[in-house]
C-alpha atoms as a PDB file:
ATOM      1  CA  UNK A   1       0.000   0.000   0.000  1.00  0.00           C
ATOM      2  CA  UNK A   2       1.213   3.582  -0.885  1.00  0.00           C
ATOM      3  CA  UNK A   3       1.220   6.074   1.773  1.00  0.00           C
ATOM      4  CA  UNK A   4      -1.484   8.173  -0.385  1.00  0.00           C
ATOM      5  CA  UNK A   5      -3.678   5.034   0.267  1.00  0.00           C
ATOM      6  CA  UNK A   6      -2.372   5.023   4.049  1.00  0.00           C
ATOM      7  CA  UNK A   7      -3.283   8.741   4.748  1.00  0.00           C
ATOM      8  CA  UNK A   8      -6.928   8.745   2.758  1.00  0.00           C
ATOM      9  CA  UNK A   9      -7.725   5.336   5.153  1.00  0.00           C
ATOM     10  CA  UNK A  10      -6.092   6.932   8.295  1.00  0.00           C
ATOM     11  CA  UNK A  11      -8.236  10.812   7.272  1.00  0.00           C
ATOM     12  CA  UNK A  12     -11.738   8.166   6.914  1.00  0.00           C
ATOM     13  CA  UNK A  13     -11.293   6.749  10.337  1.00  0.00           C
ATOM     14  CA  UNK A  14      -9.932  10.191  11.837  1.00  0.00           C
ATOM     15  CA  UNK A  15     -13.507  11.397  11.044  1.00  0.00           C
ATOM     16  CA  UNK A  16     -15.211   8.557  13.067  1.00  0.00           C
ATOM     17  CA  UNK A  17     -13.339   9.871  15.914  1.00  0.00           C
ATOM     18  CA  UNK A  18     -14.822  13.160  15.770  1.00  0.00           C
ATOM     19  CA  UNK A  19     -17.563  15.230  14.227  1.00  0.00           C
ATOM     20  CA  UNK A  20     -15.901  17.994  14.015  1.00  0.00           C
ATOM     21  CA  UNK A  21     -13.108  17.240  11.583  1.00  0.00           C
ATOM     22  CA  UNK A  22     -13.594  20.033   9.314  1.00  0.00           C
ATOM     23  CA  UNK A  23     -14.825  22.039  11.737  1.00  0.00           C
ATOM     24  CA  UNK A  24     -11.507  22.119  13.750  1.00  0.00           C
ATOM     25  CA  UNK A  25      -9.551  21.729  10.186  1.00  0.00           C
ATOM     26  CA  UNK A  26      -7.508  18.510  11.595  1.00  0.00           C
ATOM     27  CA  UNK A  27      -4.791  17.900   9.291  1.00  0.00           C
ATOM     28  CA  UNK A  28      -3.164  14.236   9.224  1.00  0.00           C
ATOM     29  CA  UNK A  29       0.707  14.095   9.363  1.00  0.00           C
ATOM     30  CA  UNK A  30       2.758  11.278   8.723  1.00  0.00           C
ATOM     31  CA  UNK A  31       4.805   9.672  12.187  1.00  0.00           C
ATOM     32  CA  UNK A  32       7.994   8.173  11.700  1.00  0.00           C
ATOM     33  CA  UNK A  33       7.305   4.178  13.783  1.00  0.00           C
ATOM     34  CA  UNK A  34      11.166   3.138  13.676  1.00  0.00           C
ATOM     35  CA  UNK A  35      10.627   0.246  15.693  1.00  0.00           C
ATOM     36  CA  UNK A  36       7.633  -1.429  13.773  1.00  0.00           C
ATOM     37  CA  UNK A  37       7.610  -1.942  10.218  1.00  0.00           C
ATOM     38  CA  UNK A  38       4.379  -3.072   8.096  1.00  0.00           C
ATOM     39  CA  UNK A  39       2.621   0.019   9.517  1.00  0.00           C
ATOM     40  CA  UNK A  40       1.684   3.594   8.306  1.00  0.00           C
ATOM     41  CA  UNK A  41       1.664   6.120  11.614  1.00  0.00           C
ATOM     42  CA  UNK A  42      -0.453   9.286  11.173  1.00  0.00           C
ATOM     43  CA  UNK A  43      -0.396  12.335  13.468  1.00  0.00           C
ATOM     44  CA  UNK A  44      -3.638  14.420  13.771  1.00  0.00           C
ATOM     45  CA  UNK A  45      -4.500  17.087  15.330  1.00  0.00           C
ATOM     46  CA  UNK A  46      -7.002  20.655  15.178  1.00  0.00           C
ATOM     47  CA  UNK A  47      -5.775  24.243  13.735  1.00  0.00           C
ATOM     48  CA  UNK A  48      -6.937  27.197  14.295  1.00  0.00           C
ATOM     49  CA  UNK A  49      -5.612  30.260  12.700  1.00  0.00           C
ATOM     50  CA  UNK A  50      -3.050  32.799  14.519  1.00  0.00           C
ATOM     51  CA  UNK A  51      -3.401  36.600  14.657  1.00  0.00           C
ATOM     52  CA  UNK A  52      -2.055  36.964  11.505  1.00  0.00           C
ATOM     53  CA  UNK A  53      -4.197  34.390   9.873  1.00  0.00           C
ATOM     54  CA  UNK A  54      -1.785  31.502   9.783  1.00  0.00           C
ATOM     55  CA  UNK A  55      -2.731  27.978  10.540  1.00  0.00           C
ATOM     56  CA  UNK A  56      -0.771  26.450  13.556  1.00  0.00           C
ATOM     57  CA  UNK A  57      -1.502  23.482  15.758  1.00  0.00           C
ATOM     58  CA  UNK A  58      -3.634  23.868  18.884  1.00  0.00           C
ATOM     59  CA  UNK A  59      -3.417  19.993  20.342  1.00  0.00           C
ATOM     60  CA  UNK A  60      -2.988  16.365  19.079  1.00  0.00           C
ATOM     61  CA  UNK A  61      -4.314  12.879  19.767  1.00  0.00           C
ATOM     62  CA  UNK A  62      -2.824   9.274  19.291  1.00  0.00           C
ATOM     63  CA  UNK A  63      -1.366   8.528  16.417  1.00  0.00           C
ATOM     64  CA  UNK A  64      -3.406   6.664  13.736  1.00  0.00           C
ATOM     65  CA  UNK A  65      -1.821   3.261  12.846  1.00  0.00           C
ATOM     66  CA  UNK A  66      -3.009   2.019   8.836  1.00  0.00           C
ATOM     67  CA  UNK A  67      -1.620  -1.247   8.525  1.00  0.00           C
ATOM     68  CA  UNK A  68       0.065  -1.672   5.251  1.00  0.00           C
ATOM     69  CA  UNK A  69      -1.462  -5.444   4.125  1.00  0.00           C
ATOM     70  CA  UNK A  70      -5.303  -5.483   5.240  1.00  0.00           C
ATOM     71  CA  UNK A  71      -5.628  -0.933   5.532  1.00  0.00           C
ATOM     72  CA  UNK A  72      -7.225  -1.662   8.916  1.00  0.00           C
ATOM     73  CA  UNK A  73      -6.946   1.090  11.442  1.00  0.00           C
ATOM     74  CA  UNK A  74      -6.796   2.218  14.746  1.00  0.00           C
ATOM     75  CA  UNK A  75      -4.786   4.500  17.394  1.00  0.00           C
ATOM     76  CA  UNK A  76      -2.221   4.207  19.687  1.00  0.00           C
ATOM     77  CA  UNK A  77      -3.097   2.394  23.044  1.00  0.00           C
ATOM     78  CA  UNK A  78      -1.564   4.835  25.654  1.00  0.00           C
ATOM     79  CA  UNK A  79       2.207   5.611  26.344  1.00  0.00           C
ATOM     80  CA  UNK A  80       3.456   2.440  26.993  1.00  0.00           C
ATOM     81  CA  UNK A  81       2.512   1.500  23.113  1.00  0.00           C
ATOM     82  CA  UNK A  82       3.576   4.898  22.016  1.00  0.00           C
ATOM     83  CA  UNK A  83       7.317   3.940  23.519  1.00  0.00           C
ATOM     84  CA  UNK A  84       7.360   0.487  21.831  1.00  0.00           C
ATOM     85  CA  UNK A  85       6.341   2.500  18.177  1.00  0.00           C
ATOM     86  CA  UNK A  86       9.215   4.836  19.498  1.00  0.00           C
ATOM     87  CA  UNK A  87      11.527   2.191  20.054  1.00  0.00           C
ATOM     88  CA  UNK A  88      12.429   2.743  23.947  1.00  0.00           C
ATOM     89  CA  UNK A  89      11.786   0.251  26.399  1.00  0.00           C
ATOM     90  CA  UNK A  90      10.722   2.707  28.854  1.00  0.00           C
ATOM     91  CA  UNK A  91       8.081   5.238  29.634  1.00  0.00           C
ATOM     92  CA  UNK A  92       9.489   8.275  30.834  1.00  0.00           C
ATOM     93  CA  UNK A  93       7.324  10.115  33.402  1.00  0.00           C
ATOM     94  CA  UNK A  94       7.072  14.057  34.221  1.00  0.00           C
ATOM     95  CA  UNK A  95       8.619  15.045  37.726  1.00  0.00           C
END
Protein backbone atom coordinates (compact mmCIF):
# COMPACT_ATOMS: atom_id res chain seq x y z
CA UNK A 1 0.00 0.00 0.00
CA UNK A 2 1.21 3.58 -0.88
CA UNK A 3 1.22 6.07 1.77
CA UNK A 4 -1.48 8.17 -0.39
CA UNK A 5 -3.68 5.03 0.27
CA UNK A 6 -2.37 5.02 4.05
CA UNK A 7 -3.28 8.74 4.75
CA UNK A 8 -6.93 8.75 2.76
CA UNK A 9 -7.73 5.34 5.15
CA UNK A 10 -6.09 6.93 8.30
CA UNK A 11 -8.24 10.81 7.27
CA UNK A 12 -11.74 8.17 6.91
CA UNK A 13 -11.29 6.75 10.34
CA UNK A 14 -9.93 10.19 11.84
CA UNK A 15 -13.51 11.40 11.04
CA UNK A 16 -15.21 8.56 13.07
CA UNK A 17 -13.34 9.87 15.91
CA UNK A 18 -14.82 13.16 15.77
CA UNK A 19 -17.56 15.23 14.23
CA UNK A 20 -15.90 17.99 14.01
CA UNK A 21 -13.11 17.24 11.58
CA UNK A 22 -13.59 20.03 9.31
CA UNK A 23 -14.82 22.04 11.74
CA UNK A 24 -11.51 22.12 13.75
CA UNK A 25 -9.55 21.73 10.19
CA UNK A 26 -7.51 18.51 11.59
CA UNK A 27 -4.79 17.90 9.29
CA UNK A 28 -3.16 14.24 9.22
CA UNK A 29 0.71 14.10 9.36
CA UNK A 30 2.76 11.28 8.72
CA UNK A 31 4.80 9.67 12.19
CA UNK A 32 7.99 8.17 11.70
CA UNK A 33 7.31 4.18 13.78
CA UNK A 34 11.17 3.14 13.68
CA UNK A 35 10.63 0.25 15.69
CA UNK A 36 7.63 -1.43 13.77
CA UNK A 37 7.61 -1.94 10.22
CA UNK A 38 4.38 -3.07 8.10
CA UNK A 39 2.62 0.02 9.52
CA UNK A 40 1.68 3.59 8.31
CA UNK A 41 1.66 6.12 11.61
CA UNK A 42 -0.45 9.29 11.17
CA UNK A 43 -0.40 12.33 13.47
CA UNK A 44 -3.64 14.42 13.77
CA UNK A 45 -4.50 17.09 15.33
CA UNK A 46 -7.00 20.65 15.18
CA UNK A 47 -5.77 24.24 13.73
CA UNK A 48 -6.94 27.20 14.29
CA UNK A 49 -5.61 30.26 12.70
CA UNK A 50 -3.05 32.80 14.52
CA UNK A 51 -3.40 36.60 14.66
CA UNK A 52 -2.06 36.96 11.50
CA UNK A 53 -4.20 34.39 9.87
CA UNK A 54 -1.78 31.50 9.78
CA UNK A 55 -2.73 27.98 10.54
CA UNK A 56 -0.77 26.45 13.56
CA UNK A 57 -1.50 23.48 15.76
CA UNK A 58 -3.63 23.87 18.88
CA UNK A 59 -3.42 19.99 20.34
CA UNK A 60 -2.99 16.36 19.08
CA UNK A 61 -4.31 12.88 19.77
CA UNK A 62 -2.82 9.27 19.29
CA UNK A 63 -1.37 8.53 16.42
CA UNK A 64 -3.41 6.66 13.74
CA UNK A 65 -1.82 3.26 12.85
CA UNK A 66 -3.01 2.02 8.84
CA UNK A 67 -1.62 -1.25 8.53
CA UNK A 68 0.06 -1.67 5.25
CA UNK A 69 -1.46 -5.44 4.12
CA UNK A 70 -5.30 -5.48 5.24
CA UNK A 71 -5.63 -0.93 5.53
CA UNK A 72 -7.22 -1.66 8.92
CA UNK A 73 -6.95 1.09 11.44
CA UNK A 74 -6.80 2.22 14.75
CA UNK A 75 -4.79 4.50 17.39
CA UNK A 76 -2.22 4.21 19.69
CA UNK A 77 -3.10 2.39 23.04
CA UNK A 78 -1.56 4.84 25.65
CA UNK A 79 2.21 5.61 26.34
CA UNK A 80 3.46 2.44 26.99
CA UNK A 81 2.51 1.50 23.11
CA UNK A 82 3.58 4.90 22.02
CA UNK A 83 7.32 3.94 23.52
CA UNK A 84 7.36 0.49 21.83
CA UNK A 85 6.34 2.50 18.18
CA UNK A 86 9.21 4.84 19.50
CA UNK A 87 11.53 2.19 20.05
CA UNK A 88 12.43 2.74 23.95
CA UNK A 89 11.79 0.25 26.40
CA UNK A 90 10.72 2.71 28.85
CA UNK A 91 8.08 5.24 29.63
CA UNK A 92 9.49 8.28 30.83
CA UNK A 93 7.32 10.12 33.40
CA UNK A 94 7.07 14.06 34.22
CA UNK A 95 8.62 15.05 37.73
Amino acid sequence: MEESEARRLAEGFGRTLTDRWDEWAFKLGLWATPAVTGVYGFTWYPTAKDEEGRQIRVGGNWPILVDQDTGSCRVVQGPKEMAALRGTSEVRTAR
